[in-house]
N, C-alpha and C. Protein backbone atom coordinates (compact mmCIF):
# COMPACT_ATOMS: atom_id res chain seq x y z
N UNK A 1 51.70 45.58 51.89
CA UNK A 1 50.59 46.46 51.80
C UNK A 1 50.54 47.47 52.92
N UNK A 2 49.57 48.27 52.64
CA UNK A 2 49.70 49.44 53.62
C UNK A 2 47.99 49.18 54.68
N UNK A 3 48.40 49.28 56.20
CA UNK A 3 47.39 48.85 57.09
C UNK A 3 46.11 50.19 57.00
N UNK A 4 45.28 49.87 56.73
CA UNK A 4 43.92 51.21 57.17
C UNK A 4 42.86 50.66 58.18
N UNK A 5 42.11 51.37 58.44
CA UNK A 5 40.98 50.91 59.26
C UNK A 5 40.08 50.76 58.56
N UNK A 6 39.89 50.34 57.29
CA UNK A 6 38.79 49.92 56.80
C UNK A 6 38.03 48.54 56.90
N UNK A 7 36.92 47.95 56.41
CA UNK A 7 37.23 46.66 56.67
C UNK A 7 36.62 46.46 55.00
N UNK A 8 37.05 45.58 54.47
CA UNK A 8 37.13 45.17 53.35
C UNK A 8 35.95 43.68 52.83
N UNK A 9 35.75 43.05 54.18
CA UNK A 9 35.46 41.38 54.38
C UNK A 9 34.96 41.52 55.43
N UNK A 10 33.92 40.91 55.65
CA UNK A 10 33.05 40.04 57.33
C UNK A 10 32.88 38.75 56.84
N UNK A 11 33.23 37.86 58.38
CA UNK A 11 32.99 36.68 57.95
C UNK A 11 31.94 36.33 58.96
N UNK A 12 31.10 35.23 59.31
CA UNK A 12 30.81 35.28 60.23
C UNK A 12 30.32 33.75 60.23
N UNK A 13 30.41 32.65 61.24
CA UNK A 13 30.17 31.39 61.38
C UNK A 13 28.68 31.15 62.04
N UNK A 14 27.78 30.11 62.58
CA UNK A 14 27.49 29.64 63.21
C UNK A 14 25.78 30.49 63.76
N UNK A 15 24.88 29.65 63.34
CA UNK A 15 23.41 30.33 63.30
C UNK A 15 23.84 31.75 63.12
N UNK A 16 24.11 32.26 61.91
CA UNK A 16 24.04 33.77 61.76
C UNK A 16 22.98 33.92 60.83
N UNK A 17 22.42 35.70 61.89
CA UNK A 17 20.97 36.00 61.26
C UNK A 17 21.35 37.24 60.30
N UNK A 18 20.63 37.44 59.24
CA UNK A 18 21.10 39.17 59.05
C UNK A 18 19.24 39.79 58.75
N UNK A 19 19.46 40.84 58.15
CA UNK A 19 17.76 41.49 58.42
C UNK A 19 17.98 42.90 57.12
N UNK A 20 17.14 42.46 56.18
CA UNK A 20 17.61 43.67 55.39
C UNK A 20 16.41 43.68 54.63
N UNK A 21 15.64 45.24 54.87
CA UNK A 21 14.51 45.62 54.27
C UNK A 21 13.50 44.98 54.47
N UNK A 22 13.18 44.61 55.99
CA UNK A 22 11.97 43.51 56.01
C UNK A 22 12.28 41.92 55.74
N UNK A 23 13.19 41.93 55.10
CA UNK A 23 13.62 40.46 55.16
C UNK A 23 14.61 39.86 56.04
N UNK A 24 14.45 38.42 56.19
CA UNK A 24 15.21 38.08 57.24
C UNK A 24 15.53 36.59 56.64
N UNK A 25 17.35 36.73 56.75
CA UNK A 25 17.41 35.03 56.85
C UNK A 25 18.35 35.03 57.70
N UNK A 26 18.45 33.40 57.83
CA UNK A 26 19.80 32.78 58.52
C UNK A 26 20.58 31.87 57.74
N UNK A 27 21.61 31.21 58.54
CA UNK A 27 22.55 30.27 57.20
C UNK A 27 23.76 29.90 58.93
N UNK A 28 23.92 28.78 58.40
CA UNK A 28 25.42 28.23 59.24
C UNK A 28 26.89 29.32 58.52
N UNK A 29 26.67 30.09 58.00
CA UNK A 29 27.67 30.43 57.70
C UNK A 29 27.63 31.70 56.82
N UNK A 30 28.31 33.26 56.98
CA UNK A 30 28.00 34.33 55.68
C UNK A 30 29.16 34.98 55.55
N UNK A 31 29.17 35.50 54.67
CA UNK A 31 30.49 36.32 54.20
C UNK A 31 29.91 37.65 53.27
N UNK A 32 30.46 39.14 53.87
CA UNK A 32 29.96 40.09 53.26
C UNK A 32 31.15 41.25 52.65
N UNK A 33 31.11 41.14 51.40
CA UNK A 33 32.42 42.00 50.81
C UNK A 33 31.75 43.36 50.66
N UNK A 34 32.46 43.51 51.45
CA UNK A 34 31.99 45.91 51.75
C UNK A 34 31.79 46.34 50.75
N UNK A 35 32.94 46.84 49.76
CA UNK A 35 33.26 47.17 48.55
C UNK A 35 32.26 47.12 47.53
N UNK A 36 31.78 45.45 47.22
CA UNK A 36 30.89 44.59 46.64
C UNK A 36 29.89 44.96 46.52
N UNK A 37 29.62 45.54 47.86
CA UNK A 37 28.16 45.49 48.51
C UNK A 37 27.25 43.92 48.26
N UNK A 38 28.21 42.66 48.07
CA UNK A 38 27.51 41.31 47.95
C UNK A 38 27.56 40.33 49.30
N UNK A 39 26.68 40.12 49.79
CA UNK A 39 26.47 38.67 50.66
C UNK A 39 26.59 37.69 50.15
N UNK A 40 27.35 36.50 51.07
CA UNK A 40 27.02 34.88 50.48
C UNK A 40 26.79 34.31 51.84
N UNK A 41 25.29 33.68 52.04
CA UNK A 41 24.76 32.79 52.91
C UNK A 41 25.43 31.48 52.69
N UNK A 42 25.78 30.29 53.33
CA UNK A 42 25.63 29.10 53.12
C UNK A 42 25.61 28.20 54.35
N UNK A 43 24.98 26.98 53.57
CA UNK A 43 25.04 25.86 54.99
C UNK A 43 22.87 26.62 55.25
N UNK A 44 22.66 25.20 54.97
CA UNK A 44 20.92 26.00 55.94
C UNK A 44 20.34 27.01 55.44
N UNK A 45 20.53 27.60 54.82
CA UNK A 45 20.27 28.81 54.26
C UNK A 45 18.21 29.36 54.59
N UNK A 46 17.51 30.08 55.23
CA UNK A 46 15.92 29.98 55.32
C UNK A 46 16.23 31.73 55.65
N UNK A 47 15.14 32.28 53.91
CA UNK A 47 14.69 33.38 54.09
C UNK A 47 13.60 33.55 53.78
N UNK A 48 12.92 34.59 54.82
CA UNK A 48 11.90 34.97 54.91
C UNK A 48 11.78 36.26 54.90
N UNK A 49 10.22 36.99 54.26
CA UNK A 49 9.73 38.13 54.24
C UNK A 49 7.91 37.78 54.00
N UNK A 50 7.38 38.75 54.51
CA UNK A 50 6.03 38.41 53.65
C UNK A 50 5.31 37.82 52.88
N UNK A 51 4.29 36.69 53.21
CA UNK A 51 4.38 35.45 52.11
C UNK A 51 5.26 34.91 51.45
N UNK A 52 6.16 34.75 52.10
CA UNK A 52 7.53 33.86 51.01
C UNK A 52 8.49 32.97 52.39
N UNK A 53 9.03 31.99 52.31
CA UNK A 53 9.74 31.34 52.87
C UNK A 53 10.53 30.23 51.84
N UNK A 54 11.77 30.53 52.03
CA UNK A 54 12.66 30.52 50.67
C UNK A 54 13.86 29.49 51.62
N UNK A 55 14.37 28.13 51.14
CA UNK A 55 15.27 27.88 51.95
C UNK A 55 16.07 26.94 50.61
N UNK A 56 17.73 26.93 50.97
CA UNK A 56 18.60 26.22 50.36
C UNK A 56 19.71 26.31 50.93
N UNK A 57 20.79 25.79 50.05
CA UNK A 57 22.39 25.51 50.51
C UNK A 57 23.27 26.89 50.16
N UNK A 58 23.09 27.67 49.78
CA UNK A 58 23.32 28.88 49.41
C UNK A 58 22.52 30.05 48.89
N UNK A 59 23.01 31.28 49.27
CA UNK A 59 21.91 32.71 49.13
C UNK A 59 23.00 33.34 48.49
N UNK A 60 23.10 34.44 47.36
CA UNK A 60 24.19 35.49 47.11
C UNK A 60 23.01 36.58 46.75
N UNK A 61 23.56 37.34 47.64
CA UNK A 61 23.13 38.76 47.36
C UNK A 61 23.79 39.98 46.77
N UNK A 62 23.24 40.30 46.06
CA UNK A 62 23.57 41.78 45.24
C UNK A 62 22.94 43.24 45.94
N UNK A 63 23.45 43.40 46.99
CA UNK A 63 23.11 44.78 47.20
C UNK A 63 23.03 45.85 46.90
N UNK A 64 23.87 46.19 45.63
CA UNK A 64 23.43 46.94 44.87
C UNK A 64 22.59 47.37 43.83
N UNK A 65 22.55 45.93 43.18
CA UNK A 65 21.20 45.95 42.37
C UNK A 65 19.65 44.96 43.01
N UNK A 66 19.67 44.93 43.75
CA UNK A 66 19.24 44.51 44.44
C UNK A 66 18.43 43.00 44.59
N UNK A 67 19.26 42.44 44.41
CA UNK A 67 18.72 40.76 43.56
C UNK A 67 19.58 39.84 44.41
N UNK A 68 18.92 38.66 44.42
CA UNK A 68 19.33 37.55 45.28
C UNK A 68 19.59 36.14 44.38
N UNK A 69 20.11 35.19 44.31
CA UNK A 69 20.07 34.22 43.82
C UNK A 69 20.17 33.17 45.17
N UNK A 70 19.09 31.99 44.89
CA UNK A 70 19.12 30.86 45.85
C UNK A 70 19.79 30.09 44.87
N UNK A 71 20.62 28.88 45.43
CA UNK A 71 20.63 27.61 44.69
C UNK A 71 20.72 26.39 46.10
N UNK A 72 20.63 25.27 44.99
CA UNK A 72 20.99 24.12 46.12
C UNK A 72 20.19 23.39 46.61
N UNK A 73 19.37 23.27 45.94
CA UNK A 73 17.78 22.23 46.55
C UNK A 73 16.76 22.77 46.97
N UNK A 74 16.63 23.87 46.40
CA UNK A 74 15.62 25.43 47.07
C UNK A 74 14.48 24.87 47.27
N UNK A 75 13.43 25.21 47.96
CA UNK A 75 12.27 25.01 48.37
C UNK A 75 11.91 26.19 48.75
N UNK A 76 10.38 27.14 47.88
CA UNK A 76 9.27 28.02 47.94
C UNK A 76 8.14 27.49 48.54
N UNK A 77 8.07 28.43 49.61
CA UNK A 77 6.36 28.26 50.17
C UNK A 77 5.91 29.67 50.08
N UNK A 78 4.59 29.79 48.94
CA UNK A 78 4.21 31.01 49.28
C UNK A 78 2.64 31.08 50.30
N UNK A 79 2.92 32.28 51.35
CA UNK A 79 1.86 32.08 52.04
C UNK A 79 0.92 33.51 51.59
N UNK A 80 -0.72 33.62 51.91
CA UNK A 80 -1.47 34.44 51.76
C UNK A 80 -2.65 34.43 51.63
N UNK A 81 -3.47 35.13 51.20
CA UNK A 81 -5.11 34.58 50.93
C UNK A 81 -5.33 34.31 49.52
N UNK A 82 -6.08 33.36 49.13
CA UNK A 82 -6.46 33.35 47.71
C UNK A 82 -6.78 34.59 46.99
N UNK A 83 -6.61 35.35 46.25
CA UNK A 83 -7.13 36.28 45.42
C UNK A 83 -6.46 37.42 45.74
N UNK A 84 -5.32 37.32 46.75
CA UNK A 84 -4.60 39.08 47.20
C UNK A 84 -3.72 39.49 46.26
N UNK A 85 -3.59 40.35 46.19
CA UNK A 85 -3.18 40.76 45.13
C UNK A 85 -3.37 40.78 43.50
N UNK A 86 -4.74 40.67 43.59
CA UNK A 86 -5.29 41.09 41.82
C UNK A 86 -5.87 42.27 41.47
């Protein structure tokens, strides 16, 4: 193959945080394909944004369309006041 300076793949090990649009998780472990524009959290997985705290064994993100899938023993806590948002 032919070498460029692009990067194609991030990997990244060990309490990694990332932060995208107000949201924030972490995971023992992520991998982000450029190209893709997709994330995969795993290991620990706890995201948070605004009333929501979302945790499992894996996160995949779709950055382009902008959608997430949890799996893996997920657990939702939603936080807020009774009646917000009606």
């Amino acid at each position: 193959g032919r070498m460029t300076d692009r990067v194609d793949r991030i990997e990244a090990e060990g309490n990694v945080r990332i932060s995208i649009d107000g949201q924030r998780a972490r995971a023992d472990r992520a991998g982000y394909e450029v190209e893709k524009g997709h994330i995969r959290l795993e290991g620990d997985v706890v995201l948070t944004r605004p009333g929501l705290t979302m945790s499992g064994a894996r996160l995949d993100i779709d950055l382009r369309a902008g959608r997430g899938r949890m799996s893996g023993r997920v657990r939702t806590v939603l936080t807020g006041t009774a009646g917000e948002g009606n």
